[in-house]
C-alpha atoms as a PDB file:
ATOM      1  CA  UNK A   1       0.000   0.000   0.000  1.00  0.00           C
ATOM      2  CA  UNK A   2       1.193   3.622  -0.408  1.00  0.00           C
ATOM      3  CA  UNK A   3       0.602   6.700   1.794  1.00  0.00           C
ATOM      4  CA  UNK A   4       1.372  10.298   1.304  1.00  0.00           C
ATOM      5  CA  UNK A   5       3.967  12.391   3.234  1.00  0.00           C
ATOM      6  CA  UNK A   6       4.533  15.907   2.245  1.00  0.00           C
ATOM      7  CA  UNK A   7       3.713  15.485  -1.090  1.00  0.00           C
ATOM      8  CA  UNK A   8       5.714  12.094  -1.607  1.00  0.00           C
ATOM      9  CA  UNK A   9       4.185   8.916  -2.626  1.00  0.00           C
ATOM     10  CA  UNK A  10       5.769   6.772   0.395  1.00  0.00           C
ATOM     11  CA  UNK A  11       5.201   2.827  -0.084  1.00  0.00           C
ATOM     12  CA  UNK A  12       4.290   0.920   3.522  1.00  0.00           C
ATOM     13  CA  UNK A  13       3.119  -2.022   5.009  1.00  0.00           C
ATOM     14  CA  UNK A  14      -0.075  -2.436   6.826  1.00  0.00           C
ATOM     15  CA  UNK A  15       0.091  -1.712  10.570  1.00  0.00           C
ATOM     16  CA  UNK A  16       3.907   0.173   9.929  1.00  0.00           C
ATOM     17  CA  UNK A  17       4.368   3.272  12.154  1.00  0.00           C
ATOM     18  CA  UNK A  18       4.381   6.895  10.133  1.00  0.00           C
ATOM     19  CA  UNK A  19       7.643   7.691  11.898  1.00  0.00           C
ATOM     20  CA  UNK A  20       9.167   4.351  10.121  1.00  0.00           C
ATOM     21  CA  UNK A  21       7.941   5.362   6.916  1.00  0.00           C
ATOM     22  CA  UNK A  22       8.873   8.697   7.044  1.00  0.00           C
ATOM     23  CA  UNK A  23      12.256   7.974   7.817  1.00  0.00           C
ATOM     24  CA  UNK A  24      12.907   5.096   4.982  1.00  0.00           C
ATOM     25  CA  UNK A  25      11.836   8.095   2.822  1.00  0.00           C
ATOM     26  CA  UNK A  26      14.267  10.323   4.241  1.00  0.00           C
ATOM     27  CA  UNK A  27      11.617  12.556   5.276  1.00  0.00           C
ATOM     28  CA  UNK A  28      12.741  14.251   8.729  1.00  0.00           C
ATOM     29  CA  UNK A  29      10.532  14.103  12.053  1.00  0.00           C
ATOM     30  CA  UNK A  30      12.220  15.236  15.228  1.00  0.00           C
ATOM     31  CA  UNK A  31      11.987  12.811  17.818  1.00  0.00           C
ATOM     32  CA  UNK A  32      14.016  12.735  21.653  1.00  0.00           C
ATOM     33  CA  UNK A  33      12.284   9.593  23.102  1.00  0.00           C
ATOM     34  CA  UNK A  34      12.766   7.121  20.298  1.00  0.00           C
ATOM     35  CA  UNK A  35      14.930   5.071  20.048  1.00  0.00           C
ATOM     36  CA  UNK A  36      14.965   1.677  17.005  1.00  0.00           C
ATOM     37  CA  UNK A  37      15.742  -0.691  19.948  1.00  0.00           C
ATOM     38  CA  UNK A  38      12.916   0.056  21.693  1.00  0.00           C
ATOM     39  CA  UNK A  39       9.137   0.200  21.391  1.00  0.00           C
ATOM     40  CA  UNK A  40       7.833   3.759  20.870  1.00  0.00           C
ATOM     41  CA  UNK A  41       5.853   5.530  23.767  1.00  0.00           C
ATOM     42  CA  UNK A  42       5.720   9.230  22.633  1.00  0.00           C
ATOM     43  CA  UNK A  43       6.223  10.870  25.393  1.00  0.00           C
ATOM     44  CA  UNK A  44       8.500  13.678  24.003  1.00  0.00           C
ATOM     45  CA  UNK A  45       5.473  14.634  21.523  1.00  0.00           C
ATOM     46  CA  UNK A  46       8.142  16.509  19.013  1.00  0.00           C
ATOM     47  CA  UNK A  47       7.120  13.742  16.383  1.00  0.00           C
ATOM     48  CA  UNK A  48       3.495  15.461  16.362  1.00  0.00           C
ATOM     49  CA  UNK A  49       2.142  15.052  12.800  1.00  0.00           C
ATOM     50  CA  UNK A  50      -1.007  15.547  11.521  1.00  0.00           C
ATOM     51  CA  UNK A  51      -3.002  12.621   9.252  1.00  0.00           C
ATOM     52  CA  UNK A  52      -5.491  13.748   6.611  1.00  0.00           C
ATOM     53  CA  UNK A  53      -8.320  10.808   5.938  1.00  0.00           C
ATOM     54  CA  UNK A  54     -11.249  11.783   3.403  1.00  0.00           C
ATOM     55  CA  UNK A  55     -10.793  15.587   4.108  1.00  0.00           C
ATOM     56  CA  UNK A  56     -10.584  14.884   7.623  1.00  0.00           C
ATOM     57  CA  UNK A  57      -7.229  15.770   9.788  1.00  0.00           C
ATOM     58  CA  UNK A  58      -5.976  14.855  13.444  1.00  0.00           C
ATOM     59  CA  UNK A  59      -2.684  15.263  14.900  1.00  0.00           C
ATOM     60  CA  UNK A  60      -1.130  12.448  15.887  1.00  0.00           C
ATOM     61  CA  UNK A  61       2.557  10.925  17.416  1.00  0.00           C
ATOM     62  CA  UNK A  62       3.965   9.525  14.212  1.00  0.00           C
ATOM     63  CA  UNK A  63       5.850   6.868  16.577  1.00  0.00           C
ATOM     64  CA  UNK A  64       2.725   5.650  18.061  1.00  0.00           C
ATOM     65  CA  UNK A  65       0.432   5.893  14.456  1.00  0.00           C
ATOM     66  CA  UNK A  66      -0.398   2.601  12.690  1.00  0.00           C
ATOM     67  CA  UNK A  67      -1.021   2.753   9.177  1.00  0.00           C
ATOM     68  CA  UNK A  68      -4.169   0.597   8.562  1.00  0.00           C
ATOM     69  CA  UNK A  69      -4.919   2.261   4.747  1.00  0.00           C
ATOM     70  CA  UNK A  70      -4.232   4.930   2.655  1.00  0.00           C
ATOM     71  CA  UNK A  71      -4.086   8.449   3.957  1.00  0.00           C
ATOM     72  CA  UNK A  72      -2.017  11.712   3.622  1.00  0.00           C
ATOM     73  CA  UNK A  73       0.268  12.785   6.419  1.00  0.00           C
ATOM     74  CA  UNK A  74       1.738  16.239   6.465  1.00  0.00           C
ATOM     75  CA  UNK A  75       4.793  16.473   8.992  1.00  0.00           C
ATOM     76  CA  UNK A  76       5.112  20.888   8.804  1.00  0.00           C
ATOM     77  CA  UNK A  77       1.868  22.357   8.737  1.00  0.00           C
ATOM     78  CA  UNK A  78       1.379  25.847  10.163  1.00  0.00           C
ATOM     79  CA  UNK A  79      -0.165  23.828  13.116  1.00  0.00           C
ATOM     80  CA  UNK A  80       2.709  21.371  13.526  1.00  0.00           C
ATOM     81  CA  UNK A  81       5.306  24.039  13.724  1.00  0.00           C
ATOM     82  CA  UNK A  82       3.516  25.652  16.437  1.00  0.00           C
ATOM     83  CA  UNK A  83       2.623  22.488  18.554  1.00  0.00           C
ATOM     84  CA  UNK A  84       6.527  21.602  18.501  1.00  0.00           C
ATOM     85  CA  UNK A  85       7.809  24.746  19.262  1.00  0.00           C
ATOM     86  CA  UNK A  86       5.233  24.752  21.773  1.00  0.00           C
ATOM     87  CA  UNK A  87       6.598  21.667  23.098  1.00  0.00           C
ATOM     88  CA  UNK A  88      10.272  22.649  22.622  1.00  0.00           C
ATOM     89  CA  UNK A  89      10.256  26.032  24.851  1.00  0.00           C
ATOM     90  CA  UNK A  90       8.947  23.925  27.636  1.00  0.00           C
ATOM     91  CA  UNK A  91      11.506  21.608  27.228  1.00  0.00           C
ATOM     92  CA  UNK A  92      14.081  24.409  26.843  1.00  0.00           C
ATOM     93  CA  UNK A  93      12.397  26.068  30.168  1.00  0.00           C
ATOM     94  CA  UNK A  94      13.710  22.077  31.502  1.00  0.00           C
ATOM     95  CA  UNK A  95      16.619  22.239  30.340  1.00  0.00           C
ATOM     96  CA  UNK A  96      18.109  25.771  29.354  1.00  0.00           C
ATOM     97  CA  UNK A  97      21.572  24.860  29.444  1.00  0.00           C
ATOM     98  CA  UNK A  98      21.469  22.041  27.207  1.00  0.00           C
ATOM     99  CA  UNK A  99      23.037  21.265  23.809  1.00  0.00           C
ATOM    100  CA  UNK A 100      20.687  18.782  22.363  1.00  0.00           C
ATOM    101  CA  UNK A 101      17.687  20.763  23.262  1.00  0.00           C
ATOM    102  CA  UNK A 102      19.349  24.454  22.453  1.00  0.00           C
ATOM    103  CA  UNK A 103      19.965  22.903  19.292  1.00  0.00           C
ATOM    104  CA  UNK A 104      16.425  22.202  18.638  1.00  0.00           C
ATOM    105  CA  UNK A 105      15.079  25.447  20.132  1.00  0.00           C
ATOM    106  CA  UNK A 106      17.372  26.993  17.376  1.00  0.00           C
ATOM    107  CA  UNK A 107      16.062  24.826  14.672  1.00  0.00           C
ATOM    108  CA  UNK A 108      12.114  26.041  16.037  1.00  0.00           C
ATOM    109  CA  UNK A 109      13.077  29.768  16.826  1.00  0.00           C
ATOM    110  CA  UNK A 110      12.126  29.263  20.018  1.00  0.00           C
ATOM    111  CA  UNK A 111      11.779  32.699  21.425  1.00  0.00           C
ATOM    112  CA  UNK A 112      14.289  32.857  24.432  1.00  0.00           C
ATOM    113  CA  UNK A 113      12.383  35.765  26.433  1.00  0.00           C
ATOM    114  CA  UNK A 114       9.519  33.353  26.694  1.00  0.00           C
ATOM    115  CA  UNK A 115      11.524  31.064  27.946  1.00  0.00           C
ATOM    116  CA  UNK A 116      12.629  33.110  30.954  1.00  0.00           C
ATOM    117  CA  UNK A 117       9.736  33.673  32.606  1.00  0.00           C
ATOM    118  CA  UNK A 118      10.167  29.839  33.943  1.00  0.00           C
ATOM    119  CA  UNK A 119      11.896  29.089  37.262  1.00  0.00           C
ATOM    120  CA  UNK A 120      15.168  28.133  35.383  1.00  0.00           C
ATOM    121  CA  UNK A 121      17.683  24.993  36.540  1.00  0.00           C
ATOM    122  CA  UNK A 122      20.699  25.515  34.574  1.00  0.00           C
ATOM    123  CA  UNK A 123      21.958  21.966  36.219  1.00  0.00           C
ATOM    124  CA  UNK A 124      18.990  20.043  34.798  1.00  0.00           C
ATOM    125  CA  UNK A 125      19.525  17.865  31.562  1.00  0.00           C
ATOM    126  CA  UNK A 126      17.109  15.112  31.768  1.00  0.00           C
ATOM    127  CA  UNK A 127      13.666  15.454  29.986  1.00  0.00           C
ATOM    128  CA  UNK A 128      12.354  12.714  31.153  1.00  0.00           C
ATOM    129  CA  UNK A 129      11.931  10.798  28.204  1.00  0.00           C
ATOM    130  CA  UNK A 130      11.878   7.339  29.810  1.00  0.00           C
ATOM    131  CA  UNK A 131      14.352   5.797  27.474  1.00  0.00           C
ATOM    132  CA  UNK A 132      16.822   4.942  29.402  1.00  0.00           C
ATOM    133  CA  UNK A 133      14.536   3.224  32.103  1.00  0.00           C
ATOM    134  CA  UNK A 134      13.070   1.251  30.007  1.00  0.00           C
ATOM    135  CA  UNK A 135      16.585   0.188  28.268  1.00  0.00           C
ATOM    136  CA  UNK A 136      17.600  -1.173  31.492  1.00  0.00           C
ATOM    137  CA  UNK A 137      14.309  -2.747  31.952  1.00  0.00           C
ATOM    138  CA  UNK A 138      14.824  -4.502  28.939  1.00  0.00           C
ATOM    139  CA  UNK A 139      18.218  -5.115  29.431  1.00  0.00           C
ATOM    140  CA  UNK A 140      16.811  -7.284  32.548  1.00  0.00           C
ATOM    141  CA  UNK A 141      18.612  -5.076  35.400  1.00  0.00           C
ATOM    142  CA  UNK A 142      15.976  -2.930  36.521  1.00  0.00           C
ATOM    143  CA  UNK A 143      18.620  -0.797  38.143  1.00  0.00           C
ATOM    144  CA  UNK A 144      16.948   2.636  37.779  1.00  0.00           C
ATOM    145  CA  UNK A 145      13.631   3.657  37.673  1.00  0.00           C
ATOM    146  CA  UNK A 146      11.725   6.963  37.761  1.00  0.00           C
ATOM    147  CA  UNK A 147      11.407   8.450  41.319  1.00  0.00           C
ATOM    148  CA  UNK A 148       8.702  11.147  42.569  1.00  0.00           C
ATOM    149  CA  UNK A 149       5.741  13.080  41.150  1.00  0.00           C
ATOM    150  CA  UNK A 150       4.849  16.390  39.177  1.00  0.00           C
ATOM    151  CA  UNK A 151       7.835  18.868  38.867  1.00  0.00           C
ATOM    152  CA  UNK A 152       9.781  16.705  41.019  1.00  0.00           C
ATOM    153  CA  UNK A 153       9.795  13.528  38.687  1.00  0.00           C
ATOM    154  CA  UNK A 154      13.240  12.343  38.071  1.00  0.00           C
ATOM    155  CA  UNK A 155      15.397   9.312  37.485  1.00  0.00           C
ATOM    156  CA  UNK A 156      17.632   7.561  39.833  1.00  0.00           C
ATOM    157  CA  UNK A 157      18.221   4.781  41.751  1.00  0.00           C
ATOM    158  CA  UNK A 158      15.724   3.323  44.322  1.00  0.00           C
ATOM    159  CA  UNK A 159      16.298   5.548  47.148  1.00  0.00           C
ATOM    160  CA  UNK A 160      19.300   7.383  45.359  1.00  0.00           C
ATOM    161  CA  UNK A 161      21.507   4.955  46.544  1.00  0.00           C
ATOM    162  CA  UNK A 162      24.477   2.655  44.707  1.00  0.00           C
ATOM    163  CA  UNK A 163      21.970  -0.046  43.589  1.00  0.00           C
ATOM    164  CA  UNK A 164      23.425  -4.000  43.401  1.00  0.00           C
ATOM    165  CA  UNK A 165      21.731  -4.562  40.426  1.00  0.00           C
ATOM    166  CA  UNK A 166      23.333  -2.357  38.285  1.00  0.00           C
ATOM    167  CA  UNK A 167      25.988  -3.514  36.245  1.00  0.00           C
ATOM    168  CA  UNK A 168      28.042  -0.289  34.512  1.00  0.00           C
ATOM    169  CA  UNK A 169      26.689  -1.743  31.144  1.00  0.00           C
ATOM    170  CA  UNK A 170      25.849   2.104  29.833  1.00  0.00           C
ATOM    171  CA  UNK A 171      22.966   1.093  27.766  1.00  0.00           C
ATOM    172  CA  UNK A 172      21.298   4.073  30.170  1.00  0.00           C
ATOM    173  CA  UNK A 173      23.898   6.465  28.991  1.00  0.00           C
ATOM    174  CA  UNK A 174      23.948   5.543  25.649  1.00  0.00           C
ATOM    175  CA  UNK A 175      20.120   5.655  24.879  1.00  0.00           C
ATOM    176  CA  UNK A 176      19.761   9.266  26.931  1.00  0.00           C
ATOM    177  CA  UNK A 177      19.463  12.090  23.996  1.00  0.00           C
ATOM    178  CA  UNK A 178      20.462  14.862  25.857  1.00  0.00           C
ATOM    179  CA  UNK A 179      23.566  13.232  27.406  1.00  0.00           C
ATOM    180  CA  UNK A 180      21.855  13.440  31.322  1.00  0.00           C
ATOM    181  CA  UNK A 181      23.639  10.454  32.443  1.00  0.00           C
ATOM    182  CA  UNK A 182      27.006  10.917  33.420  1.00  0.00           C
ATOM    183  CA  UNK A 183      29.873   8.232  32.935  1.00  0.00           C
ATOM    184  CA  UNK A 184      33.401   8.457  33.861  1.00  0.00           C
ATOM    185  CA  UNK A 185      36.126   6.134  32.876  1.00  0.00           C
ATOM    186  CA  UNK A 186      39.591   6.011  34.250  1.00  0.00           C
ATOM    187  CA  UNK A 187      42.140   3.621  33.017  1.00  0.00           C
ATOM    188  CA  UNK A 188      40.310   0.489  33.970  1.00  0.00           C
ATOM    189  CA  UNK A 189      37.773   1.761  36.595  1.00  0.00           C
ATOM    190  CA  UNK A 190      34.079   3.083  35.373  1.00  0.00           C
ATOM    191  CA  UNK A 191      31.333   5.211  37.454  1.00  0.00           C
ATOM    192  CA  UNK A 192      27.850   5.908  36.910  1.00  0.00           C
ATOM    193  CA  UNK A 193      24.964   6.414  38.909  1.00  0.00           C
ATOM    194  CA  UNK A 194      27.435   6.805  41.800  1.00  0.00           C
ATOM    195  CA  UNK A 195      28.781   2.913  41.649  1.00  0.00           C
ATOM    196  CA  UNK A 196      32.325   2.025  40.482  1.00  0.00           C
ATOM    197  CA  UNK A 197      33.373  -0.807  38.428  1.00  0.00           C
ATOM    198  CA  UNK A 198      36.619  -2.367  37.593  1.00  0.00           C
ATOM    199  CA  UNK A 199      36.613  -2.925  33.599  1.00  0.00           C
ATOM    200  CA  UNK A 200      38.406  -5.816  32.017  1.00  0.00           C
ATOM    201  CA  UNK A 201      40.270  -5.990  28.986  1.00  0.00           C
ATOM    202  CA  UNK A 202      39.828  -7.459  25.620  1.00  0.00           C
ATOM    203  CA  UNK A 203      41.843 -10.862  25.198  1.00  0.00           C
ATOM    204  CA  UNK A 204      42.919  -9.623  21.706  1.00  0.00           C
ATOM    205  CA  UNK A 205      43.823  -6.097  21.816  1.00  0.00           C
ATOM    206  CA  UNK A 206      44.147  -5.132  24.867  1.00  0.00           C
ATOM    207  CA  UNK A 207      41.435  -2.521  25.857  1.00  0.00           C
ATOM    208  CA  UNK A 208      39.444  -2.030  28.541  1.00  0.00           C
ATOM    209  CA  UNK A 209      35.808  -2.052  27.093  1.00  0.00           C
ATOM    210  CA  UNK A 210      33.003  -3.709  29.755  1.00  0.00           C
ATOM    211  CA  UNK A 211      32.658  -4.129  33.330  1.00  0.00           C
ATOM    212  CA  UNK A 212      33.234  -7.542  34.716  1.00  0.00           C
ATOM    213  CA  UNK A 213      29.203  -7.523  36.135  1.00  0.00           C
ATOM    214  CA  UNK A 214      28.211  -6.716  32.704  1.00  0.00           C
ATOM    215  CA  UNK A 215      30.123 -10.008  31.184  1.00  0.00           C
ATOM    216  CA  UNK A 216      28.788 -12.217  33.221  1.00  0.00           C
ATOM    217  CA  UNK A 217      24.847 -10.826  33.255  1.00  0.00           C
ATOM    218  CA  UNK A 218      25.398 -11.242  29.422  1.00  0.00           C
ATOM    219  CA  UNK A 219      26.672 -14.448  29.774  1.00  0.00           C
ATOM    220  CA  UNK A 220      24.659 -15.783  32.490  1.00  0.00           C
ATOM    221  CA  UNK A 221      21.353 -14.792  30.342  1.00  0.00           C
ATOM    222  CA  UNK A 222      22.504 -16.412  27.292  1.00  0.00           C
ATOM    223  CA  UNK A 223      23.431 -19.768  29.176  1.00  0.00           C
ATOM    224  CA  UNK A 224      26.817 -19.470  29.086  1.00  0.00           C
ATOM    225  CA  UNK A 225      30.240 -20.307  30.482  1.00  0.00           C
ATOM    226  CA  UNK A 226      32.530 -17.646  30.749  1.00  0.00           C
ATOM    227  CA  UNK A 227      36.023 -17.045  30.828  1.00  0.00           C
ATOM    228  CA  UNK A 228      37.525 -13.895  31.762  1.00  0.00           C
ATOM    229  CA  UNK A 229      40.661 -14.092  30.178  1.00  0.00           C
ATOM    230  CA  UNK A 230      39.483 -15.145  27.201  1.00  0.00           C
ATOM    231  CA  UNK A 231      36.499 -12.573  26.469  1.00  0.00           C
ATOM    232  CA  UNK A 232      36.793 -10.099  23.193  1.00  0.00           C
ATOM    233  CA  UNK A 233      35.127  -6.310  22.222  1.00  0.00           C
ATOM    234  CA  UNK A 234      32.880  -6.299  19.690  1.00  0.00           C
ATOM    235  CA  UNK A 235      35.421  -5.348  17.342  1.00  0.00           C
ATOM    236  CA  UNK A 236      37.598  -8.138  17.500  1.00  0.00           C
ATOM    237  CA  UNK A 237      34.836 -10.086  18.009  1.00  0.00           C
ATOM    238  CA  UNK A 238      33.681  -9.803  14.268  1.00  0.00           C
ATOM    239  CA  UNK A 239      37.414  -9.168  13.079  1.00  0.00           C
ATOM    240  CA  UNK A 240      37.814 -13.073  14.226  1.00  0.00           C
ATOM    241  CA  UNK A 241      34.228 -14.341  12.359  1.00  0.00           C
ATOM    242  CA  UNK A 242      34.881 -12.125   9.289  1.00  0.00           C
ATOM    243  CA  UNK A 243      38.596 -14.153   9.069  1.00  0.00           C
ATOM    244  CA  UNK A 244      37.016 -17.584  10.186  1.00  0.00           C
ATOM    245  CA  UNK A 245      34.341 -17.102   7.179  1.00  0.00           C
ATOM    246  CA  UNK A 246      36.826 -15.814   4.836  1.00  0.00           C
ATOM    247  CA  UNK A 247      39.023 -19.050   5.639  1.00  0.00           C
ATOM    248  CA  UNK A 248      36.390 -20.983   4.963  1.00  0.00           C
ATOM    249  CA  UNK A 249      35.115 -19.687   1.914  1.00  0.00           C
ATOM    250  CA  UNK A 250      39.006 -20.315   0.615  1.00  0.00           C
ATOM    251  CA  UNK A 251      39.061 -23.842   1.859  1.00  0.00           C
ATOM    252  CA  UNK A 252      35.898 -24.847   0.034  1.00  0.00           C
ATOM    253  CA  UNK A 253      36.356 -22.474  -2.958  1.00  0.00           C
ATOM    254  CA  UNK A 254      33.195 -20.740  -2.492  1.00  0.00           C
END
């Protein structure tokens, strides 16, 4: 089947999200709270769009939208631009000393004297997005989790103390899309969320590149036997299979 967005003729699937399409197409949503490894939950609301069925429109979160036939979507109406620059001076009134979001409040010409008539935290970076929550739900850690109500919602550990269960993986840190969660690596020693972690080093090259809790969860939930001195990066991970499958493509003259 085939949908419209902006004009282009976009071909789809039945029950495919707009956001998917639109990006296959190279057509450009903003989004903060989506990430491909995870479900969508629109919760940022930037990927506001609005879907036009038999001269009939609604806005909708293009993350969260369905296709179930053919209809037109247009992603920067008059009333799209103002419901995500809406949304992107409150999230600048969050956050007014961050990149990621000063970046979009640039891209929206967000007006900054409207923004300053908000009680301002220029410490605050997290816009509470839930990615990173649910990555480490996924994960299977369940390490962090958000924590209090209204303006006071935030993430952290239960009872903002070092939890047990976390295990320095990152996947927190490296879903976040305004960089909120801070990780700091020294030689072989990590830290976030308060907790230190010795790392251990790659059996081929060298490098320190995961905590020793992290190797084993992994290993542990895949069934596993581990050994420590013998565990690889990613890197040399598939510079080993890419020269095993080579090999054998030469010894069977494939």
């Amino acid at each position: 089947m085939n949908i419209i967005i902006d004009g282009k003729h976009c071909e789809c699937e039945k029950g495919e999200f707009i956001l998917q399409i639109a990006r296959r197409n190279n057509i450009y949503i903003p989004t903060l709270c989506h990430s491909d490894a995870l479900s969508g939950i629109g919760s940022c609301r930037l990927c506001m769009v609005e879907v036009i069925d038999r001269g009939r429109s609604k806005v909708v979160t293009a993350c969260l939208f369905p296709v179930a036939k053919e209809v037109e979507v247009v992603t920067n109406s008059d009333k799209i631009k103002r419901i995500r620059k809406n949304v992107v001076m409150l999230l600048k009134a969050r956050c007014p000393e961050n990149k990621e979001i000063d970046d979009l409040a640039k891209y929206f010409d967000v007006d900054e004297h409207r923004v300053q008539r908000f009680k301002l935290d220029k410490t605050e970076n997290c816009v509470l997005c839930g990615l990173c929550t649910r990555a480490c739900n996924k994960l299977g850690a369940g390490a962090i989790s958000t924590v209090n109500r209204g303006i006071y919602k935030d993430v952290s550990t239960p009872y903002n103390e070092i939890s047990p269960e976390c295990i320095g993986c990152e996947s927190c840190a490296n879903v976040c899309p305004t960089n909120a969660i801070k990780v700091t690596k020294k030689d072989n020693e990590l830290e976030i969320w308060g907790k230190k972690f010795k790392m251990i080093k790659c059996s081929a090259c060298g490098r320190y590149f995961a905590t020793e809790e992290h190797i084993k969860f992994a290993y542990k939930k895949a069934g596993m036997k581990i050994d420590l001195n013998k565990v690889m990066c990613d890197k040399c991970k598939r510079e080993k299979s890419s020269k095993q499958i080579a090999k054998i493509y030469k010894d069977y003259n494939i």
